[in-house]
N, C-alpha and C. Protein backbone atom coordinates (compact mmCIF):
# COMPACT_ATOMS: atom_id res chain seq x y z
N UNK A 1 91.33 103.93 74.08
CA UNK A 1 92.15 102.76 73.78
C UNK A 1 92.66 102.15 75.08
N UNK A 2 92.86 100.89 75.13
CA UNK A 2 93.25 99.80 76.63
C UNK A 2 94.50 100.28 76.52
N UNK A 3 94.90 99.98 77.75
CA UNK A 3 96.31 100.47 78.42
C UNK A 3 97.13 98.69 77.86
N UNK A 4 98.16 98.79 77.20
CA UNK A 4 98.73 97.70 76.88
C UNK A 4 99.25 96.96 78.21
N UNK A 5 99.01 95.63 78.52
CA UNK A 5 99.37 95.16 79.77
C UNK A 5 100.94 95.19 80.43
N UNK A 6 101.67 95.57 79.80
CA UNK A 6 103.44 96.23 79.64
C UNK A 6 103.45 97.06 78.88
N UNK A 7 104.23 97.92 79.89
CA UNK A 7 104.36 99.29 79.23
C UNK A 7 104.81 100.38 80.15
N UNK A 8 106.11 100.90 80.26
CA UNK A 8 106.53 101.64 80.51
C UNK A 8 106.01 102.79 80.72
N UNK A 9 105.52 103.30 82.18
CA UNK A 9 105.19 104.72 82.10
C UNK A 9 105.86 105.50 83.11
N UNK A 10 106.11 106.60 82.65
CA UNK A 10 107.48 107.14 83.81
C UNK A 10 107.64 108.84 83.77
N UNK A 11 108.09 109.77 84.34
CA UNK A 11 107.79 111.00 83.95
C UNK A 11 109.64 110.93 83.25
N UNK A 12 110.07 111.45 82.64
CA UNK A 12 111.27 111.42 81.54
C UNK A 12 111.49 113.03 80.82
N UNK A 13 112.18 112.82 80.46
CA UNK A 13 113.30 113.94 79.25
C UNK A 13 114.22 113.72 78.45
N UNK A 14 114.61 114.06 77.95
CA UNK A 14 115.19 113.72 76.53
C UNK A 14 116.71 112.84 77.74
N UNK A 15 116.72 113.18 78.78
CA UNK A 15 117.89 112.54 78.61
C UNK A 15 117.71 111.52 80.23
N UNK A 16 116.68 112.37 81.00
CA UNK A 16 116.38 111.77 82.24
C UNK A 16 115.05 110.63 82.48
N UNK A 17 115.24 109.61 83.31
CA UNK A 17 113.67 109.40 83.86
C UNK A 17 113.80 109.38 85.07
N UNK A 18 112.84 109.99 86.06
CA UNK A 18 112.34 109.83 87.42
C UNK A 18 111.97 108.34 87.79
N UNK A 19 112.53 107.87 89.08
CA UNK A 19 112.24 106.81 89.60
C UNK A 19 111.70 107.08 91.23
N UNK A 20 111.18 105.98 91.97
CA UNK A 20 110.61 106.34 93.17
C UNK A 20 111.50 105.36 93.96
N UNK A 21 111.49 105.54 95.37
CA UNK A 21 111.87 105.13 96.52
C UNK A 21 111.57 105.50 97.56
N UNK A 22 111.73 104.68 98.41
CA UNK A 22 111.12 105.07 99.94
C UNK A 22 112.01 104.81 101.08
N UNK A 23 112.98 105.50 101.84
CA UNK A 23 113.75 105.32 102.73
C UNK A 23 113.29 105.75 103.96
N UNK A 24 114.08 105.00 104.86
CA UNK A 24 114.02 105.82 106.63
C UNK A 24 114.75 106.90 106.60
N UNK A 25 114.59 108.15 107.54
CA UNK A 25 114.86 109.54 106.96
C UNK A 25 116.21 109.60 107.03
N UNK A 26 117.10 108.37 108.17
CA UNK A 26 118.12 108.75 108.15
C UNK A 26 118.97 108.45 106.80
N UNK A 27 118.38 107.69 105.69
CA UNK A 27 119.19 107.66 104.37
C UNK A 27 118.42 108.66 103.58
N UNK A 28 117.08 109.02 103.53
CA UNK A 28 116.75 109.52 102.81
C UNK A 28 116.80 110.78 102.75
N UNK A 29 117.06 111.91 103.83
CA UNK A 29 117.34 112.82 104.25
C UNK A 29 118.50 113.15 103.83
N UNK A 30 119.49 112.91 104.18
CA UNK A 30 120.99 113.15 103.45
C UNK A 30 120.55 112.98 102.65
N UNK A 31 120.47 112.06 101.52
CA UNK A 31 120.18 111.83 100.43
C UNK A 31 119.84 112.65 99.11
N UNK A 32 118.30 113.79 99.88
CA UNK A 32 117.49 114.16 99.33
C UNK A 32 118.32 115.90 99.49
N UNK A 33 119.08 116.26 100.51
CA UNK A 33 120.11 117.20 100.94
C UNK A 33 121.46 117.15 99.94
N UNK A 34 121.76 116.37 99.98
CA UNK A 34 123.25 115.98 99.28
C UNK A 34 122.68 115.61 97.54
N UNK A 35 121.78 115.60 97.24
CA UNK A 35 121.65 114.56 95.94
C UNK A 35 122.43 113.43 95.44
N UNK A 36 123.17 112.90 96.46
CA UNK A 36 123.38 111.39 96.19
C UNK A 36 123.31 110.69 97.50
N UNK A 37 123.24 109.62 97.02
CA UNK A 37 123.69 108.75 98.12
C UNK A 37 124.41 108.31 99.48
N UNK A 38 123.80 108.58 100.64
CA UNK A 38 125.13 108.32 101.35
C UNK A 38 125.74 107.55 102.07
N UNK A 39 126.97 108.05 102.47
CA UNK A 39 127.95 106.62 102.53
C UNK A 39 126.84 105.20 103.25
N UNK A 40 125.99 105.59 104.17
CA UNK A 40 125.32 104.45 104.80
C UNK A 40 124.19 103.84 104.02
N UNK A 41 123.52 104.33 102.61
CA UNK A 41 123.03 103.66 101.62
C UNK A 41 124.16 102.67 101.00
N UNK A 42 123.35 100.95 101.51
CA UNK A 42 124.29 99.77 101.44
C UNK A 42 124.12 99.86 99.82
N UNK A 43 125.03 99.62 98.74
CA UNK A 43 125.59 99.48 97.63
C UNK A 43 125.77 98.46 97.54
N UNK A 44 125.93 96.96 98.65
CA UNK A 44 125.69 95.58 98.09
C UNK A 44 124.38 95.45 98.08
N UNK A 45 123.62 95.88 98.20
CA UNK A 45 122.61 95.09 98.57
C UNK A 45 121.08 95.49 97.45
N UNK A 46 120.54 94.50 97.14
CA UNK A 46 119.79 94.75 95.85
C UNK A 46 118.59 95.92 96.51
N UNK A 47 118.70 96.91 95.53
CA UNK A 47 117.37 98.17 95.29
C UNK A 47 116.77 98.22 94.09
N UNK A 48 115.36 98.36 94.80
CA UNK A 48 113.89 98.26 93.74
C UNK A 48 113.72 99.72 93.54
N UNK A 49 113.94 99.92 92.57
CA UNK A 49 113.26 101.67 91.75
C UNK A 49 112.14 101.53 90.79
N UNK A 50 110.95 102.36 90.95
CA UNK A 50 110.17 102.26 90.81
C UNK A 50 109.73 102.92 90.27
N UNK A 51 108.82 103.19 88.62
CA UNK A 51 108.84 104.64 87.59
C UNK A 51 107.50 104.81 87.90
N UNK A 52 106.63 104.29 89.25
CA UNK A 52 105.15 104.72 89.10
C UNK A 52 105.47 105.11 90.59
N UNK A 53 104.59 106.32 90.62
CA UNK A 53 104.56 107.04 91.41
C UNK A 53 103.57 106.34 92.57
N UNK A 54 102.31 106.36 91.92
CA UNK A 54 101.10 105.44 92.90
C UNK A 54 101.74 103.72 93.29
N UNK A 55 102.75 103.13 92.31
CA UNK A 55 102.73 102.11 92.67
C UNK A 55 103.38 102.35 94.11
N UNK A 56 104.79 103.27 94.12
CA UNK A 56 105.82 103.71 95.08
C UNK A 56 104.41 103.81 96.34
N UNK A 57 103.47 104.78 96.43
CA UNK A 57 102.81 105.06 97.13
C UNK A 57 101.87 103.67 97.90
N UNK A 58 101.44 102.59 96.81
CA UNK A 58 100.80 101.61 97.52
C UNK A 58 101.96 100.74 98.40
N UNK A 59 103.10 100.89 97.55
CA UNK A 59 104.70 100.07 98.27
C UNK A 59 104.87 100.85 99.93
N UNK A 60 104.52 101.58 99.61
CA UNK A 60 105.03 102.54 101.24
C UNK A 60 103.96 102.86 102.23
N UNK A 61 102.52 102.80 101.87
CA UNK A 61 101.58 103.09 102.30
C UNK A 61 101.88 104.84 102.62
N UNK A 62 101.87 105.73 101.45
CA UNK A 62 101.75 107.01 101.12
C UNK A 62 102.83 107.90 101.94
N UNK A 63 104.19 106.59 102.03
CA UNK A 63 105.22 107.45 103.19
C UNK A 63 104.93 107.16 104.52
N UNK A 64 104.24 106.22 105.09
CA UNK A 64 103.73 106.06 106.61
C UNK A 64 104.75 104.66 106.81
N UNK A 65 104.96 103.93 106.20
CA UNK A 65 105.53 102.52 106.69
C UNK A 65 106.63 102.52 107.50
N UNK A 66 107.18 101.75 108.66
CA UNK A 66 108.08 102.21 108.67
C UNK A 66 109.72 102.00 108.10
N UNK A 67 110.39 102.56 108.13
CA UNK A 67 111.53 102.15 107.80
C UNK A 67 111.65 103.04 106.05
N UNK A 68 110.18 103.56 105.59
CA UNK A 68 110.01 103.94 104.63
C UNK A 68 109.15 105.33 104.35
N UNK A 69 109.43 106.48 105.64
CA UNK A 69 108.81 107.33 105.90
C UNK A 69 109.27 108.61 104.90
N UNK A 70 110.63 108.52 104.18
CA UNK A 70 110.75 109.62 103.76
C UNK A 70 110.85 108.80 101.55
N UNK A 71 109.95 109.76 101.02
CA UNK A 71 110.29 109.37 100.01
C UNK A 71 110.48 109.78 98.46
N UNK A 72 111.73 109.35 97.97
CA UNK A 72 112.30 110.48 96.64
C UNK A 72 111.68 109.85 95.58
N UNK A 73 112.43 111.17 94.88
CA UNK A 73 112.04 110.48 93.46
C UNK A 73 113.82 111.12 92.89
N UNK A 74 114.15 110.44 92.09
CA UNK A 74 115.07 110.17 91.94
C UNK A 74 115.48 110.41 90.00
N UNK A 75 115.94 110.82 90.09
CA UNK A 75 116.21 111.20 87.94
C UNK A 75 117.62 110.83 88.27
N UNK A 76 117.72 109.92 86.94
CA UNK A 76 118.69 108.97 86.72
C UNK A 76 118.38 109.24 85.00
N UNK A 77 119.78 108.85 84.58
CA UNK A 77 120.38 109.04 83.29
C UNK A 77 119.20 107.95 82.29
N UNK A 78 118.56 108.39 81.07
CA UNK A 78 118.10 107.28 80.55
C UNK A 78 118.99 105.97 79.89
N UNK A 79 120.39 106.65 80.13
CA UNK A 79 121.16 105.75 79.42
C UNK A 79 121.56 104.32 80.51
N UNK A 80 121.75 105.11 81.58
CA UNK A 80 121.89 103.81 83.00
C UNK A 80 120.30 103.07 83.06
N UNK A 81 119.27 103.49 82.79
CA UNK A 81 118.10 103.13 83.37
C UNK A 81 117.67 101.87 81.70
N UNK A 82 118.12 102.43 80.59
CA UNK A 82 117.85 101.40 79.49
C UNK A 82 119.22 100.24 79.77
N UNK A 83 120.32 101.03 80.18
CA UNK A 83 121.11 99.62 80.31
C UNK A 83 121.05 98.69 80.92
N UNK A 84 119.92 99.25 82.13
CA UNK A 84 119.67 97.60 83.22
C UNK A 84 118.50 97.19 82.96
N UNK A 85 117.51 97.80 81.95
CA UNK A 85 116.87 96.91 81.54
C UNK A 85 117.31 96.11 80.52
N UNK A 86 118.39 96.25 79.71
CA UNK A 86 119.13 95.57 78.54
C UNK A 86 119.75 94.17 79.67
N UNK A 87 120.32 94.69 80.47
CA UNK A 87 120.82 93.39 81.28
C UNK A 87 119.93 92.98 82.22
N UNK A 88 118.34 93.05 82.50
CA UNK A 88 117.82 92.29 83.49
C UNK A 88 117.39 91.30 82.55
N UNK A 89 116.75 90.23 84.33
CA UNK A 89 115.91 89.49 83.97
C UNK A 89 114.61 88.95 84.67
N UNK A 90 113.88 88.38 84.14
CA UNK A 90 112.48 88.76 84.87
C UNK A 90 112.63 88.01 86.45
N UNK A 91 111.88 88.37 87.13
CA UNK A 91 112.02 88.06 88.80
C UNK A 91 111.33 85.95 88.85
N UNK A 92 110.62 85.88 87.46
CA UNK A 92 109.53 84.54 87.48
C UNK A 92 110.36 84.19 86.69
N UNK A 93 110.17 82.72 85.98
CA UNK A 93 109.94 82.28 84.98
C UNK A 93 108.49 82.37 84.44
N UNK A 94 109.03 82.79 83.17
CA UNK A 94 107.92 82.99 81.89
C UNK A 94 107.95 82.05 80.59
N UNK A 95 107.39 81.21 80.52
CA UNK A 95 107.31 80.09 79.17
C UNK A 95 107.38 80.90 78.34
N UNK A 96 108.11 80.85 77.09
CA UNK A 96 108.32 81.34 75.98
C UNK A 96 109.79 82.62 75.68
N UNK A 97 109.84 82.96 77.41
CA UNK A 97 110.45 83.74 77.18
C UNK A 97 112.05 82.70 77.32
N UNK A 98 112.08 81.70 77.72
CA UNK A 98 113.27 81.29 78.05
C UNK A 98 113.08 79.82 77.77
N UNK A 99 114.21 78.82 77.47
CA UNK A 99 113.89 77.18 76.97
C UNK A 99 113.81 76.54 78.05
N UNK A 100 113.57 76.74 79.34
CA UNK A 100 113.60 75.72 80.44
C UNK A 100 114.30 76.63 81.83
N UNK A 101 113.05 76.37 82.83
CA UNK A 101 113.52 77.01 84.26
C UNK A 101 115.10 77.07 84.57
N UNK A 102 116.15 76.19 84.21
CA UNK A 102 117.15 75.90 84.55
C UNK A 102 117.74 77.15 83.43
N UNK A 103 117.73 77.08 82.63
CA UNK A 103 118.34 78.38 81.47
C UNK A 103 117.94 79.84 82.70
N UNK A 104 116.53 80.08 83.02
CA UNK A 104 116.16 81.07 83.32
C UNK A 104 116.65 80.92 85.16
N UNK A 105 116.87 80.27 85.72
CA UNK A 105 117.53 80.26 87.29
C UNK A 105 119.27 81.01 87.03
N UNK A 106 120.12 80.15 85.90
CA UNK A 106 121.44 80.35 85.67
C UNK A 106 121.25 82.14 84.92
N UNK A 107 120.14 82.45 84.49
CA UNK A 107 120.23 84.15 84.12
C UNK A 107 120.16 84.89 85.45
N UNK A 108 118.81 84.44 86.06
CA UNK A 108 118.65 85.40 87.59
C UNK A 108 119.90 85.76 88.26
N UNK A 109 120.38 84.13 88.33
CA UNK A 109 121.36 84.13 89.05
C UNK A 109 122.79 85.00 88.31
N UNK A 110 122.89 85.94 87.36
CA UNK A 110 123.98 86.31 87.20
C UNK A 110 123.95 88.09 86.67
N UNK A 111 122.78 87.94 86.23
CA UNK A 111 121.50 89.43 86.17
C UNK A 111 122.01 90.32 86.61
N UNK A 112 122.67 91.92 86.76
CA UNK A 112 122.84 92.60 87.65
C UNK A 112 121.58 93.34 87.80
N UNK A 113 120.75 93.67 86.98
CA UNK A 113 118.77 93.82 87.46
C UNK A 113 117.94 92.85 87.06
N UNK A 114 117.09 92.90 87.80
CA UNK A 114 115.56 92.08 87.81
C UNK A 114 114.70 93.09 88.17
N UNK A 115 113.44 92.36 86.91
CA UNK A 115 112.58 92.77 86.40
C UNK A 115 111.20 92.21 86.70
N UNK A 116 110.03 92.56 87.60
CA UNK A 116 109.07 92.46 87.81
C UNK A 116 107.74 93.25 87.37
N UNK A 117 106.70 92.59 86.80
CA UNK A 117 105.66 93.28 86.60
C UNK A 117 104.40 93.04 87.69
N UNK A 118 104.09 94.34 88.43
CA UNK A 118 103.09 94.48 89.21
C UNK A 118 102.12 95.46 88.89
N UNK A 119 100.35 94.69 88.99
CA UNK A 119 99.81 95.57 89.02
C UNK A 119 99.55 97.28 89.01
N UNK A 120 99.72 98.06 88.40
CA UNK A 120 99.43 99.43 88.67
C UNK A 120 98.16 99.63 89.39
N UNK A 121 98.41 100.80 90.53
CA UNK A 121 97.92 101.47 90.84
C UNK A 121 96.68 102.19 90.55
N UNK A 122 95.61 102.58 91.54
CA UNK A 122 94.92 104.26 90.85
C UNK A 122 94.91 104.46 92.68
N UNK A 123 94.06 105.64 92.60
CA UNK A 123 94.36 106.31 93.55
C UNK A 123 94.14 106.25 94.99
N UNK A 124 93.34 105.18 94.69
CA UNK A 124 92.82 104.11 96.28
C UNK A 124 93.42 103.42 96.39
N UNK A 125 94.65 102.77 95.65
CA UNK A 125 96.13 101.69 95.57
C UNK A 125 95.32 100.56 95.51
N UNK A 126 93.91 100.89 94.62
CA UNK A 126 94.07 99.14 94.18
C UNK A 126 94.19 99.20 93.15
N UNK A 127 94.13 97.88 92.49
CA UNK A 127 95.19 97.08 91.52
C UNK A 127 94.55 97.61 90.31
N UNK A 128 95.52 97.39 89.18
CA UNK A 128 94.39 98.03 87.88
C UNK A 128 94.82 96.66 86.84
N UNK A 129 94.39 96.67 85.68
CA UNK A 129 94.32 95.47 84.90
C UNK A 129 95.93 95.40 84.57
N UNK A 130 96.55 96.66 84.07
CA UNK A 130 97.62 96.55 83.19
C UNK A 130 99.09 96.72 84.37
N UNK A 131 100.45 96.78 83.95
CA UNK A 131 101.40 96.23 84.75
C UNK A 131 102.02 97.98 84.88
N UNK A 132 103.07 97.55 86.37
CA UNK A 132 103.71 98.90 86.13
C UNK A 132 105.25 97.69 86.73
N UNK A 133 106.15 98.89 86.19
CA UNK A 133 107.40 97.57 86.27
C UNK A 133 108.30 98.69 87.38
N UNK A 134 108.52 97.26 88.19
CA UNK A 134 109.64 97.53 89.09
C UNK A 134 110.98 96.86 88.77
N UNK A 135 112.45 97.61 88.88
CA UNK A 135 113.08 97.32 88.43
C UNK A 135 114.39 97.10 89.17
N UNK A 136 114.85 95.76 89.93
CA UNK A 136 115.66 95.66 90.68
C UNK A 136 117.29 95.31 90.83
N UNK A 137 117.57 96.37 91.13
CA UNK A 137 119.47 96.71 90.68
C UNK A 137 120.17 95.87 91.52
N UNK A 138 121.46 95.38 91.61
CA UNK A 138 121.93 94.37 92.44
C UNK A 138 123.37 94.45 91.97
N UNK A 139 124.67 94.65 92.71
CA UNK A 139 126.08 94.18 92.17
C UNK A 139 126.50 95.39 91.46
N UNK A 140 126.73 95.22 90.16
CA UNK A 140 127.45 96.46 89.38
C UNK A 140 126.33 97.88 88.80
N UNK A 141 124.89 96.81 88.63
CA UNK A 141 124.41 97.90 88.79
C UNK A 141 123.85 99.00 89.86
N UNK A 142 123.37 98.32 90.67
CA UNK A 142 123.59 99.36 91.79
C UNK A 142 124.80 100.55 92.42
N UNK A 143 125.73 100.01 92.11
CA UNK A 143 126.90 100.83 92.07
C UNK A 143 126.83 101.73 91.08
N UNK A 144 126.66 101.43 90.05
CA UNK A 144 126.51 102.15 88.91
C UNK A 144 125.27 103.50 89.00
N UNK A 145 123.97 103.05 89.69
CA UNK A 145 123.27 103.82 90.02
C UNK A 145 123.24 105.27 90.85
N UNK A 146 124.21 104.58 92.06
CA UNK A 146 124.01 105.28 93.44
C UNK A 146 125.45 106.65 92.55
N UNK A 147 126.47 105.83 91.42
CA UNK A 147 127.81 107.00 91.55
C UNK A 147 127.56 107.33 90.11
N UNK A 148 126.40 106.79 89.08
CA UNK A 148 126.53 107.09 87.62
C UNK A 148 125.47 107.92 87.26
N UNK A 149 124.33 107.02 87.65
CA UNK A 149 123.50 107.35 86.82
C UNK A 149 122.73 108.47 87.59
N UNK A 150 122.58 108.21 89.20
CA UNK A 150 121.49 109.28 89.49
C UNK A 150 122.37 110.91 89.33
N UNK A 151 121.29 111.46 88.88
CA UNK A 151 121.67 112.97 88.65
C UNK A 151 121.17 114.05 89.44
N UNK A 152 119.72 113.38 90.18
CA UNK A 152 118.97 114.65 91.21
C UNK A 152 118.25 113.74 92.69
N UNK A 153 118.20 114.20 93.28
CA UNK A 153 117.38 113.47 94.44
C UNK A 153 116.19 114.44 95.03
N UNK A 154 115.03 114.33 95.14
CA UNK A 154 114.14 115.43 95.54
C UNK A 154 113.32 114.48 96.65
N UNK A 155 113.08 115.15 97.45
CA UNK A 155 112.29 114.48 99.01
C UNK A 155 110.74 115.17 98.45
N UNK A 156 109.94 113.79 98.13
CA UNK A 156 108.60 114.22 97.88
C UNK A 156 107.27 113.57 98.75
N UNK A 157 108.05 113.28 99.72
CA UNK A 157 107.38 113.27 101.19
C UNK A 157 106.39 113.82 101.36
N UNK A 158 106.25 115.17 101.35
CA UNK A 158 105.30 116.31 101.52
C UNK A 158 104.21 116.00 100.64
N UNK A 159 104.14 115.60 98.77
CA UNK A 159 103.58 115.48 97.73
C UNK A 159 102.84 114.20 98.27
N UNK A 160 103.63 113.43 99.14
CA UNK A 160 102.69 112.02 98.93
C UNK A 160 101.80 112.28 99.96
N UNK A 161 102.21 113.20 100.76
CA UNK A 161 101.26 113.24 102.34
C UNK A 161 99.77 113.84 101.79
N UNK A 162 100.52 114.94 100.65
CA UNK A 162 99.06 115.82 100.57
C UNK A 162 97.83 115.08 99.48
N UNK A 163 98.42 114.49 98.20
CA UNK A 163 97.43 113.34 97.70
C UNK A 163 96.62 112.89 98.49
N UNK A 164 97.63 111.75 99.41
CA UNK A 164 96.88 111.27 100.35
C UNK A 164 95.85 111.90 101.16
N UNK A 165 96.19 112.66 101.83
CA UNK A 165 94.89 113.95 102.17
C UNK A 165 93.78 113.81 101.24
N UNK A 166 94.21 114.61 100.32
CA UNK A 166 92.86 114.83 99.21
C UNK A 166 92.37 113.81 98.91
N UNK A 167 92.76 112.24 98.98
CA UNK A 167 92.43 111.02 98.53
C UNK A 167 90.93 110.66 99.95
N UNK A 168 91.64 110.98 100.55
CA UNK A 168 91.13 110.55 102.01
C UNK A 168 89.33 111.59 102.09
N UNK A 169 89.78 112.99 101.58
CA UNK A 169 88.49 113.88 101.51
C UNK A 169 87.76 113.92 100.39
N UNK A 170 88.13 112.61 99.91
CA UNK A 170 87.17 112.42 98.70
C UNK A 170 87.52 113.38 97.28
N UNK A 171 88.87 114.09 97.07
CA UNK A 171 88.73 115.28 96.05
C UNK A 171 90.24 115.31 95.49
N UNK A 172 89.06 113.47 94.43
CA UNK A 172 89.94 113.14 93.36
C UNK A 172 90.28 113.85 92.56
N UNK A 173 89.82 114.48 92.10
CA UNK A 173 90.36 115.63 91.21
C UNK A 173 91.55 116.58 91.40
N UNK A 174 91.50 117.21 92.50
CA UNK A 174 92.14 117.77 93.07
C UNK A 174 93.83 116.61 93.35
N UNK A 175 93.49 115.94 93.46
CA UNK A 175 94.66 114.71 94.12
C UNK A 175 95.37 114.09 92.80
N UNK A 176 94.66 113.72 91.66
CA UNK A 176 94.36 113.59 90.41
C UNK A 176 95.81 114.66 89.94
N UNK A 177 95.50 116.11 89.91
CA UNK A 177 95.58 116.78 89.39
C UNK A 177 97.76 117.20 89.69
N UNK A 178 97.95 116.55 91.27
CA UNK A 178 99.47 116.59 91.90
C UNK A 178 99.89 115.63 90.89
N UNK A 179 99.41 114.82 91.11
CA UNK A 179 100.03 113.52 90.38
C UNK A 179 101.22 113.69 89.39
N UNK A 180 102.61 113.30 89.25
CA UNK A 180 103.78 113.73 88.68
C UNK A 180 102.88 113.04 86.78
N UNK A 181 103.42 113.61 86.19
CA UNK A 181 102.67 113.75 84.44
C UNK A 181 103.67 112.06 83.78
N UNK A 182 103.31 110.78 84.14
CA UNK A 182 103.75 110.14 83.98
C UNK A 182 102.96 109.98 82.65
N UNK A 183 103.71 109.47 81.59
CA UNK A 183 103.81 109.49 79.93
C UNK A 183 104.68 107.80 79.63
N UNK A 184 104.15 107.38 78.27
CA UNK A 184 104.69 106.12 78.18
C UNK A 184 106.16 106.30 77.85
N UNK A 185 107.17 105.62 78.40
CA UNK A 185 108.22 105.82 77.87
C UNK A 185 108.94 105.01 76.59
N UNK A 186 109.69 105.53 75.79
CA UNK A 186 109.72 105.30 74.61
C UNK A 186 111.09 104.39 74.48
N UNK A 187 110.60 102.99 74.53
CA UNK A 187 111.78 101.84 74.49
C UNK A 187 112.50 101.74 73.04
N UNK A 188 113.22 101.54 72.79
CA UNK A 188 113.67 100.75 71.24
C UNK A 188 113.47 99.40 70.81
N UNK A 189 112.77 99.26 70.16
CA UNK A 189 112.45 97.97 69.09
C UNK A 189 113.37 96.73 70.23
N UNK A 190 112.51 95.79 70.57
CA UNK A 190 112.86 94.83 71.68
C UNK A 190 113.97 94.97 72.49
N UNK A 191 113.86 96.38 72.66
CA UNK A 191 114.63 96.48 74.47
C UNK A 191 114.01 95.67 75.44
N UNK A 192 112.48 95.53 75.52
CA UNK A 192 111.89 94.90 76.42
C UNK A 192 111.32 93.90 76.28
N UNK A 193 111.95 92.62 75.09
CA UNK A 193 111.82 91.36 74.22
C UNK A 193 111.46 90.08 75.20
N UNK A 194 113.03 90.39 75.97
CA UNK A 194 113.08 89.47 76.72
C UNK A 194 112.71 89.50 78.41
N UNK A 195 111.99 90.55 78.73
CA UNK A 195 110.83 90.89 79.68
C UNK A 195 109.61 90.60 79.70
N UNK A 196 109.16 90.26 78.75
CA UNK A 196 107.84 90.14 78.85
C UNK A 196 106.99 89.22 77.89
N UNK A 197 106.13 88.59 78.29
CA UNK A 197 105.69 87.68 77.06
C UNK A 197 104.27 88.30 76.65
């Protein structure tokens, strides 16, 4: 069966989902040490979390970029992570989803997340038909993130280096096989209405 072109896929638990990021070591290090945030992770300033692992990986170039060498994954409450998709809004305008650019500029503009759909991943980071969603916190939710919702911080630096390896020696399978067990995640009846057309 086709992969629906939206659609939530994320590794999760009854109460958590894993998100990705990519920091310079000096935030991500504390970070990944302390399991939260620290004081020098800016809290004004809008952050993209990311529930695909390969997408995180084509975003960072596998942990090599710079400024983006060390990188977590992050479990956050499903209850913070459905509430900013309840309050985002999409990063475009989308016909149908809204009565006129001007309706949809006065939402962006007041949004505490935005919501983008990009290409997914496979394991060579090119593009695949269907979407993987990045989801960008800004204002109350970000605050909300960095002191509510996240619950664990893990430095998976090491995980992205060694894929990459095996990607590189040809032994997909093997590389295939690290890959975190991302599963569709299970929205409620138009949580994601006004995301997507």
């Amino acid at each position: 069966m086709a992969e629906p072109r939206h659609r939530i896929r994320a590794v999760h638990t009854a109460s958590t989902v894993t998100v990705y990021q990519a920091y310079a070591p000096e935030i991500g290090l504390p970070a990944a040490r302390g399991g939260r945030f620290p004081a020098a992770w800016k809290r004004d300033r809008m952050t993209w979390i990311k529930p695909s692992f390969l997408w995180m990986m084509y975003r960072s170039g596998w942990g090599t970029k710079d400024g983006q060498e060390t990188v977590l994954a992050v479990e956050i409450t499903r209850e913070g992570f459905e509430w900013a998709l309840e309050h985002a809004c999409p990063t475009h305008y989308e016909h149908g989803l809204y009565p006129d650019r001007a309706t949809w500029r006065r939402q962006l503009k007041q949004a505490p997340a935005r919501v983008q759909w990009d290409p997914e991943r496979d394991l060579h980071l090119r593009p695949l038909p269907h979407r993987s969603l990045q989801l960008g916190l800004v204002g109350e939710a970000a605050h909300r993130y960095a002191e509510e919702w996240t619950v664990a911080i893990t430095d998976v630096t090491e995980l992205a280096h060694t894929i990459h390896a095996q990607v590189r020696d040809g032994a997909l399978e093997a590389a295939r096989r690290l890959l975190p067990a991302e599963r569709p995640y299970p929205v409620a009846d138009g949580l994601l209405a006004h995301l997507r057309t």
